[in-house]
PDB file of N, CA and C in Angstrom:
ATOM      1  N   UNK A   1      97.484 -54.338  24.181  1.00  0.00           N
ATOM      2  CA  UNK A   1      98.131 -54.488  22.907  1.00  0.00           C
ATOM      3  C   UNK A   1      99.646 -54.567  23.071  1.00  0.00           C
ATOM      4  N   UNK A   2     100.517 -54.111  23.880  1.00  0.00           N
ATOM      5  CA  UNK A   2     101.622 -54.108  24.682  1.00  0.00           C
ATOM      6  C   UNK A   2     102.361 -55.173  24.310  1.00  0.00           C
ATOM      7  N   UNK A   3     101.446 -56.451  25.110  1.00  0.00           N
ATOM      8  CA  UNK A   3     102.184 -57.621  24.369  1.00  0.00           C
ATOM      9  C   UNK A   3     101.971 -58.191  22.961  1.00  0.00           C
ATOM     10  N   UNK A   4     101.830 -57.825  22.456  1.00  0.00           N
ATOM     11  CA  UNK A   4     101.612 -57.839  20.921  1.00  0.00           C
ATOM     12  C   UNK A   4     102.511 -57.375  20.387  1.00  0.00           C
ATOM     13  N   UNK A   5     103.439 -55.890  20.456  1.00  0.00           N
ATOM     14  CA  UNK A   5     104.157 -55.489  20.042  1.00  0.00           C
ATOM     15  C   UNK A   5     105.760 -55.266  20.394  1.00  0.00           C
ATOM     16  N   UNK A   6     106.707 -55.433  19.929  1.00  0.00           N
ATOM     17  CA  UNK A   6     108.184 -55.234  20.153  1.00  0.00           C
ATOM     18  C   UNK A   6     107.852 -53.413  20.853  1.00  0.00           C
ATOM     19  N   UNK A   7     108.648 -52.973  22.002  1.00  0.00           N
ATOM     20  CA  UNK A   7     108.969 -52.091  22.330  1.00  0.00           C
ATOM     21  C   UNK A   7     109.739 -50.885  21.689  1.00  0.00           C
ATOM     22  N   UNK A   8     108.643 -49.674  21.752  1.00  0.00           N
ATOM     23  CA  UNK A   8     108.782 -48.775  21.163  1.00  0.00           C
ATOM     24  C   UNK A   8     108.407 -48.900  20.085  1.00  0.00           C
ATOM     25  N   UNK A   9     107.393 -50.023  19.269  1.00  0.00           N
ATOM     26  CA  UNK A   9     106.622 -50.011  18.110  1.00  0.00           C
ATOM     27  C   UNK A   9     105.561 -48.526  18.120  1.00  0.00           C
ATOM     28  N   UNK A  10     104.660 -47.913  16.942  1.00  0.00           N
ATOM     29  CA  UNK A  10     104.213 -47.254  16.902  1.00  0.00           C
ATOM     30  C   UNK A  10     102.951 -48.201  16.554  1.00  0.00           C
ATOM     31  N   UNK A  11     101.452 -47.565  16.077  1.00  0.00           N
ATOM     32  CA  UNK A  11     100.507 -48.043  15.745  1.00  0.00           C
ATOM     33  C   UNK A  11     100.152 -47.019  14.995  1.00  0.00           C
ATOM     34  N   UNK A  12      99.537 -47.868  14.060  1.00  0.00           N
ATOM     35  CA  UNK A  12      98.636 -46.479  12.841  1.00  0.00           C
ATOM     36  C   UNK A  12      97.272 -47.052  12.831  1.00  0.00           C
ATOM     37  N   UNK A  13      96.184 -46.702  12.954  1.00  0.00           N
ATOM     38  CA  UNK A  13      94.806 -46.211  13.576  1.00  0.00           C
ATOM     39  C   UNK A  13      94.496 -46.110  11.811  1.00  0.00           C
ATOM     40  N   UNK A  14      94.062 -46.865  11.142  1.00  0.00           N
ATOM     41  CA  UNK A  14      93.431 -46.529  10.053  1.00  0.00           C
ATOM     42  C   UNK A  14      91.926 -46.367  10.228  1.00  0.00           C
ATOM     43  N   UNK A  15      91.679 -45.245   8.705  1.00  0.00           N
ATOM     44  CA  UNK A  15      90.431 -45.174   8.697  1.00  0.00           C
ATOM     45  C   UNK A  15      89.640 -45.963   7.713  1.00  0.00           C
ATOM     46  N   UNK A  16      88.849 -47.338   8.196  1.00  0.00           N
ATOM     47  CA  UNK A  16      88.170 -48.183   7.388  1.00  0.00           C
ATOM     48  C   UNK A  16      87.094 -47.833   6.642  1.00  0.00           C
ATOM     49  N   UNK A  17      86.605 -48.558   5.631  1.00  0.00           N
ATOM     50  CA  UNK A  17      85.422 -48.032   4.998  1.00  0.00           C
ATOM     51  C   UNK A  17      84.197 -48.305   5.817  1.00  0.00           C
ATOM     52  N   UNK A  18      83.268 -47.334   6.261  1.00  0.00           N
ATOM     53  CA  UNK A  18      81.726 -47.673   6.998  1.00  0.00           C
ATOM     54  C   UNK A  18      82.148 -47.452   8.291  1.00  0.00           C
ATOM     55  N   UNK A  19      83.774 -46.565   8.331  1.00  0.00           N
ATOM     56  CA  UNK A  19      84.110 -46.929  10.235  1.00  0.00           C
ATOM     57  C   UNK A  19      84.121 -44.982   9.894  1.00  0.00           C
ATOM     58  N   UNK A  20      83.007 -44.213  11.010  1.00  0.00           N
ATOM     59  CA  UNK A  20      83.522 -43.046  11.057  1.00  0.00           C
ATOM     60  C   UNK A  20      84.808 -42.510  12.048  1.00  0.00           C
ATOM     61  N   UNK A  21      84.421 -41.143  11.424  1.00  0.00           N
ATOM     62  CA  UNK A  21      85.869 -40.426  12.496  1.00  0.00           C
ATOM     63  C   UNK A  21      85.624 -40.834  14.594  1.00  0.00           C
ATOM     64  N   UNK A  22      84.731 -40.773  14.405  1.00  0.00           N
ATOM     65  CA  UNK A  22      84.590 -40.939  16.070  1.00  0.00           C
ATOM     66  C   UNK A  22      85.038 -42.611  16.161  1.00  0.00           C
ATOM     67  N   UNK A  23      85.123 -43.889  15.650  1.00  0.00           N
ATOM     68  CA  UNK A  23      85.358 -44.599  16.102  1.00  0.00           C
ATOM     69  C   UNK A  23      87.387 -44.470  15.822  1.00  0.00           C
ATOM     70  N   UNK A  24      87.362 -44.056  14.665  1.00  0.00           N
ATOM     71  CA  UNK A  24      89.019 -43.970  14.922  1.00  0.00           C
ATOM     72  C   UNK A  24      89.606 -42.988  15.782  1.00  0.00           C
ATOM     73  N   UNK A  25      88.806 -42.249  16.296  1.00  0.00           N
ATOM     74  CA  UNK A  25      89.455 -41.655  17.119  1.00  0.00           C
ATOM     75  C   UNK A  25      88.852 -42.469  18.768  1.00  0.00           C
ATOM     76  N   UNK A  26      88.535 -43.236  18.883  1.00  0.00           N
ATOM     77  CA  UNK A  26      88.109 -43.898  20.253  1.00  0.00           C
ATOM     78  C   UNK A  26      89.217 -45.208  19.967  1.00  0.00           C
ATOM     79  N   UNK A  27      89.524 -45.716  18.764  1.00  0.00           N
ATOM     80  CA  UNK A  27      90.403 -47.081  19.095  1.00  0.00           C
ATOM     81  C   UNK A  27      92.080 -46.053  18.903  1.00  0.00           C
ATOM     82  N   UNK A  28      92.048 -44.942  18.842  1.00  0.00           N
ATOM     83  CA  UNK A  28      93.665 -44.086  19.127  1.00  0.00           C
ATOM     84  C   UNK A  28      93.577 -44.133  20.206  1.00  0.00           C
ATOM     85  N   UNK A  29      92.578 -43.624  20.889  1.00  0.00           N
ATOM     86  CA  UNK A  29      92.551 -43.064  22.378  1.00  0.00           C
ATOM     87  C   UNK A  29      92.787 -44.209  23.295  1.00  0.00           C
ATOM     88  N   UNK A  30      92.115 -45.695  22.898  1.00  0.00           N
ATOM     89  CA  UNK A  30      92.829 -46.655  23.446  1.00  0.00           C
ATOM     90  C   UNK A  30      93.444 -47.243  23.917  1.00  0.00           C
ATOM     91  N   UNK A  31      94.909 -47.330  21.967  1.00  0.00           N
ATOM     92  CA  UNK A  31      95.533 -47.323  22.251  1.00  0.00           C
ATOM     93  C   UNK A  31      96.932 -46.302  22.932  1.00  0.00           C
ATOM     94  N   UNK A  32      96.379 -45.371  22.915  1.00  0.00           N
ATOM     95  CA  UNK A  32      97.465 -44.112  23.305  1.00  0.00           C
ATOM     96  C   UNK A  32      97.103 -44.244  24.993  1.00  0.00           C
ATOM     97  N   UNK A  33      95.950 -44.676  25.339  1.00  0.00           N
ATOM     98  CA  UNK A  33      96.144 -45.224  27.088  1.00  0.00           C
ATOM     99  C   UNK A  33      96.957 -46.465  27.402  1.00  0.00           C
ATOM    100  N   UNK A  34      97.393 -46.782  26.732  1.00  0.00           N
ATOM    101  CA  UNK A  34      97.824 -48.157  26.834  1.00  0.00           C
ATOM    102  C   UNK A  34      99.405 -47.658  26.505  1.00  0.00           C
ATOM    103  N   UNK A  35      99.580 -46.941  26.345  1.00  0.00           N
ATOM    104  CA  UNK A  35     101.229 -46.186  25.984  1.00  0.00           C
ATOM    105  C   UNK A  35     101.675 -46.454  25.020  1.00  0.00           C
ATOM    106  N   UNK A  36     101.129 -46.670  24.182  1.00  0.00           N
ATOM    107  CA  UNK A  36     101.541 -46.579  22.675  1.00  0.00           C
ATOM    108  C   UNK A  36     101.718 -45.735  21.993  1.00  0.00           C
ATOM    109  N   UNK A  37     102.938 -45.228  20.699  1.00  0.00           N
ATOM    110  CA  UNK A  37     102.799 -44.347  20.359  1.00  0.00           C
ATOM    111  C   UNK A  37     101.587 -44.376  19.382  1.00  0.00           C
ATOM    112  N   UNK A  38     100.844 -43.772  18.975  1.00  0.00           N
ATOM    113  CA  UNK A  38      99.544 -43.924  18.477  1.00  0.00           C
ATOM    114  C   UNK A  38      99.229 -42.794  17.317  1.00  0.00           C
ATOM    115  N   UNK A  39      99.000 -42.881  16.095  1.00  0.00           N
ATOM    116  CA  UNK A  39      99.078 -41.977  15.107  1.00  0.00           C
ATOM    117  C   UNK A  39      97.567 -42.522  13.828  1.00  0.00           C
ATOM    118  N   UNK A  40      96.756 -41.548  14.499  1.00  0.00           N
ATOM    119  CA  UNK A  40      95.614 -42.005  13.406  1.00  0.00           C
ATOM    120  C   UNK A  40      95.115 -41.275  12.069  1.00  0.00           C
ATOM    121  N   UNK A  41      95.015 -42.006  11.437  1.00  0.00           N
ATOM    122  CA  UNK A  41      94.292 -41.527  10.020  1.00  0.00           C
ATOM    123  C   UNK A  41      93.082 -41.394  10.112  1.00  0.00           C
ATOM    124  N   UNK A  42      93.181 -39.816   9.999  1.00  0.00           N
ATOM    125  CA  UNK A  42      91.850 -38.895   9.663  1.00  0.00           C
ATOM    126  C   UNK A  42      91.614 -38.406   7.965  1.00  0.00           C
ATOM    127  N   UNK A  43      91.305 -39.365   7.777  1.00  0.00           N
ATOM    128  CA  UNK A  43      90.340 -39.042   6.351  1.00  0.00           C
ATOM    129  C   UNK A  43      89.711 -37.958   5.870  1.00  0.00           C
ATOM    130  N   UNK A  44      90.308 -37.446   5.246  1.00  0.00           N
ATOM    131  CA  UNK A  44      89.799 -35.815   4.946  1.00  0.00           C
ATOM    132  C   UNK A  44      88.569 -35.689   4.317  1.00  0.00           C
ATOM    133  N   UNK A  45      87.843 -37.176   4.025  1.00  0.00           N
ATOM    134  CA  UNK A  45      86.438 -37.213   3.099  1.00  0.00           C
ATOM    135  C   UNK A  45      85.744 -37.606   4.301  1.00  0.00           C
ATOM    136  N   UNK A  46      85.940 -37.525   5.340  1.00  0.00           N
ATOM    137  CA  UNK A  46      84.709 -37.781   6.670  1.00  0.00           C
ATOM    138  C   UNK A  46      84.809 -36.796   7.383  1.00  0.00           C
ATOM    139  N   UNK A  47      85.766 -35.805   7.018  1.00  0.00           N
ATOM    140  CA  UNK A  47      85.737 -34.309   7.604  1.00  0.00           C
ATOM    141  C   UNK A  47      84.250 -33.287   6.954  1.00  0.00           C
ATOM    142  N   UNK A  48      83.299 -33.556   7.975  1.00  0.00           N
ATOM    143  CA  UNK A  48      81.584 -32.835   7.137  1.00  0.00           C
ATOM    144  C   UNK A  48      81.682 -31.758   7.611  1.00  0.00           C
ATOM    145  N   UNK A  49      82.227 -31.045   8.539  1.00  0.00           N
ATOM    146  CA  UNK A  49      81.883 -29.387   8.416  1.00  0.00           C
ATOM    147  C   UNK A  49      83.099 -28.654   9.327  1.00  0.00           C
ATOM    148  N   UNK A  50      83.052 -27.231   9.076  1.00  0.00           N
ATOM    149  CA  UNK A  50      84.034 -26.507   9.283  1.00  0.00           C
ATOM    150  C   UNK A  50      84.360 -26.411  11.330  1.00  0.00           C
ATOM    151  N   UNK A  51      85.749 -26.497  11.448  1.00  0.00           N
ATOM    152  CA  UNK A  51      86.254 -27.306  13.131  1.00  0.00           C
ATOM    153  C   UNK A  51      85.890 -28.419  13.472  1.00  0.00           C
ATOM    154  N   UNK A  52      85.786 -29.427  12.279  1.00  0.00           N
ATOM    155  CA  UNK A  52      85.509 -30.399  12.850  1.00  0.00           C
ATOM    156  C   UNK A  52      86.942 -31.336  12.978  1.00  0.00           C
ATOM    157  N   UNK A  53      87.916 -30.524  12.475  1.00  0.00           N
ATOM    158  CA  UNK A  53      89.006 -31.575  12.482  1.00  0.00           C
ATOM    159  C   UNK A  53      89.818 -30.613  13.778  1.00  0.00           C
ATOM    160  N   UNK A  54      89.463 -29.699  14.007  1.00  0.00           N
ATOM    161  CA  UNK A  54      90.111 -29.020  14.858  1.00  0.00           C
ATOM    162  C   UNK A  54      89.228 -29.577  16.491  1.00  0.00           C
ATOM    163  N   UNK A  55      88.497 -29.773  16.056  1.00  0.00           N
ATOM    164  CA  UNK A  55      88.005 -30.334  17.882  1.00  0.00           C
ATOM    165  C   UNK A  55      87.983 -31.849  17.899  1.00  0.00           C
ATOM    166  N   UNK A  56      88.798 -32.144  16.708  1.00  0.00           N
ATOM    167  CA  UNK A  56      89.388 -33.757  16.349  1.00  0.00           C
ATOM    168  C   UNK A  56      90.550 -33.625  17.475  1.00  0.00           C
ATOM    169  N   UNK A  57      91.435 -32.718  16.746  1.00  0.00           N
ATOM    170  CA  UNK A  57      92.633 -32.984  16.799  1.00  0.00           C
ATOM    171  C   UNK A  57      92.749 -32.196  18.622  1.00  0.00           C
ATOM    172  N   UNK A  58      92.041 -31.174  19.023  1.00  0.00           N
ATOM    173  CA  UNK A  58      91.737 -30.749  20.573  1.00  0.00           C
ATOM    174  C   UNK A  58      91.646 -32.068  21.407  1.00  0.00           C
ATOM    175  N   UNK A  59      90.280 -32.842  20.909  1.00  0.00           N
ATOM    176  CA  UNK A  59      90.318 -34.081  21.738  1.00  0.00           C
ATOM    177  C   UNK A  59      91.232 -35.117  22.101  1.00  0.00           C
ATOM    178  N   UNK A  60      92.144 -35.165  20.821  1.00  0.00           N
ATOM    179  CA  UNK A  60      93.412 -35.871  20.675  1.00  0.00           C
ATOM    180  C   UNK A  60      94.266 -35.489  21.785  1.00  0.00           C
ATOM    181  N   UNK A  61      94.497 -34.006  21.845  1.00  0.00           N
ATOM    182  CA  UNK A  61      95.387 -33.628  22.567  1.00  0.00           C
ATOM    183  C   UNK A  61      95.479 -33.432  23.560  1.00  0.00           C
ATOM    184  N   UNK A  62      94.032 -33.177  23.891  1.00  0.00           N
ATOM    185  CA  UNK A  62      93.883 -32.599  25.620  1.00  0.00           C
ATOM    186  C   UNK A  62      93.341 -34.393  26.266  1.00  0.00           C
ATOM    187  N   UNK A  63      93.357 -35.403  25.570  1.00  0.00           N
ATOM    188  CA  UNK A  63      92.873 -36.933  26.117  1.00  0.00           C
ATOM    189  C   UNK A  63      94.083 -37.123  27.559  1.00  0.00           C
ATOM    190  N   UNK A  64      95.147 -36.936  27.708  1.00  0.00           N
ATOM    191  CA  UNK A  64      95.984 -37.190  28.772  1.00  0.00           C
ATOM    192  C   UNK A  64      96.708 -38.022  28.645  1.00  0.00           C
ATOM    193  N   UNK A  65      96.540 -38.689  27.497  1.00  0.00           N
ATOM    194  CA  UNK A  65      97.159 -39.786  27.125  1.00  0.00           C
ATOM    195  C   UNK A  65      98.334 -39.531  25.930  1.00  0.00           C
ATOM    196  N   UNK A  66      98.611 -38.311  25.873  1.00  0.00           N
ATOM    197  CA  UNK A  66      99.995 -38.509  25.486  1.00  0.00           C
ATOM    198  C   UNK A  66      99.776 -38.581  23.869  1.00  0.00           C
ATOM    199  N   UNK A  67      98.623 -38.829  23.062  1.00  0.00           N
ATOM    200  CA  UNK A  67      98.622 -38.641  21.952  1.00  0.00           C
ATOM    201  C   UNK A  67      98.735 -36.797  20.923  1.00  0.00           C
ATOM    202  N   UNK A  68      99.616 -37.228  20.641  1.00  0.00           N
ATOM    203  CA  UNK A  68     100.030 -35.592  20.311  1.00  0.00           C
ATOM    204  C   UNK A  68      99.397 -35.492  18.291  1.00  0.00           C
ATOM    205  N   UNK A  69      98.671 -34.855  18.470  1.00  0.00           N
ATOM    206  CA  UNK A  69      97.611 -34.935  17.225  1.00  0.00           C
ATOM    207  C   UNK A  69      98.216 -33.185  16.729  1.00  0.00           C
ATOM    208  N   UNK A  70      98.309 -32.997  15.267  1.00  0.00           N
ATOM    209  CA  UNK A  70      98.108 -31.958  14.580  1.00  0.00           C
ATOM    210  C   UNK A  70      97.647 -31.803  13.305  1.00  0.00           C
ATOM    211  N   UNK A  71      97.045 -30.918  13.134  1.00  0.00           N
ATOM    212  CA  UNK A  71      96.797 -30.605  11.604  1.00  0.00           C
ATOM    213  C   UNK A  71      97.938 -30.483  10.762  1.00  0.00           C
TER     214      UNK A  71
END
């Protein structure tokens, strides 16, 4: 995606309708390997049960890739 974008662009990771949380969080992770800054929308209406945004936002963080995720 690199060449696609002017340097030091960011990307925002939306959350589509019929697309769950696991696929927006696999096209962040992506792009956040690819060195992008990478910032995804987590939809608080596909959040179904309690830590689920917290082992969202764990996976985000501990990926190696530099995506820095918080609640």
């Amino acid at each position: 995606m690199r060449h696609h974008l002017p340097a030091g662009s960011g990307v925002s990771v939306t959350a589509l309708p019929g697309q769950d949380l696991a696929d927006t969080v696999g096209v962040t992770l992506e792009c956040a390997a690819s060195d992008e800054d990478t910032i995804p929308h987590l939809a608080a209406t596909r959040i179904s049960r309690a830590g689920e945004l917290d082992a969202i936002v764990r996976r985000l963080s501990d990926s190696g890739t530099g995506c820095r995720a918080r609640p």
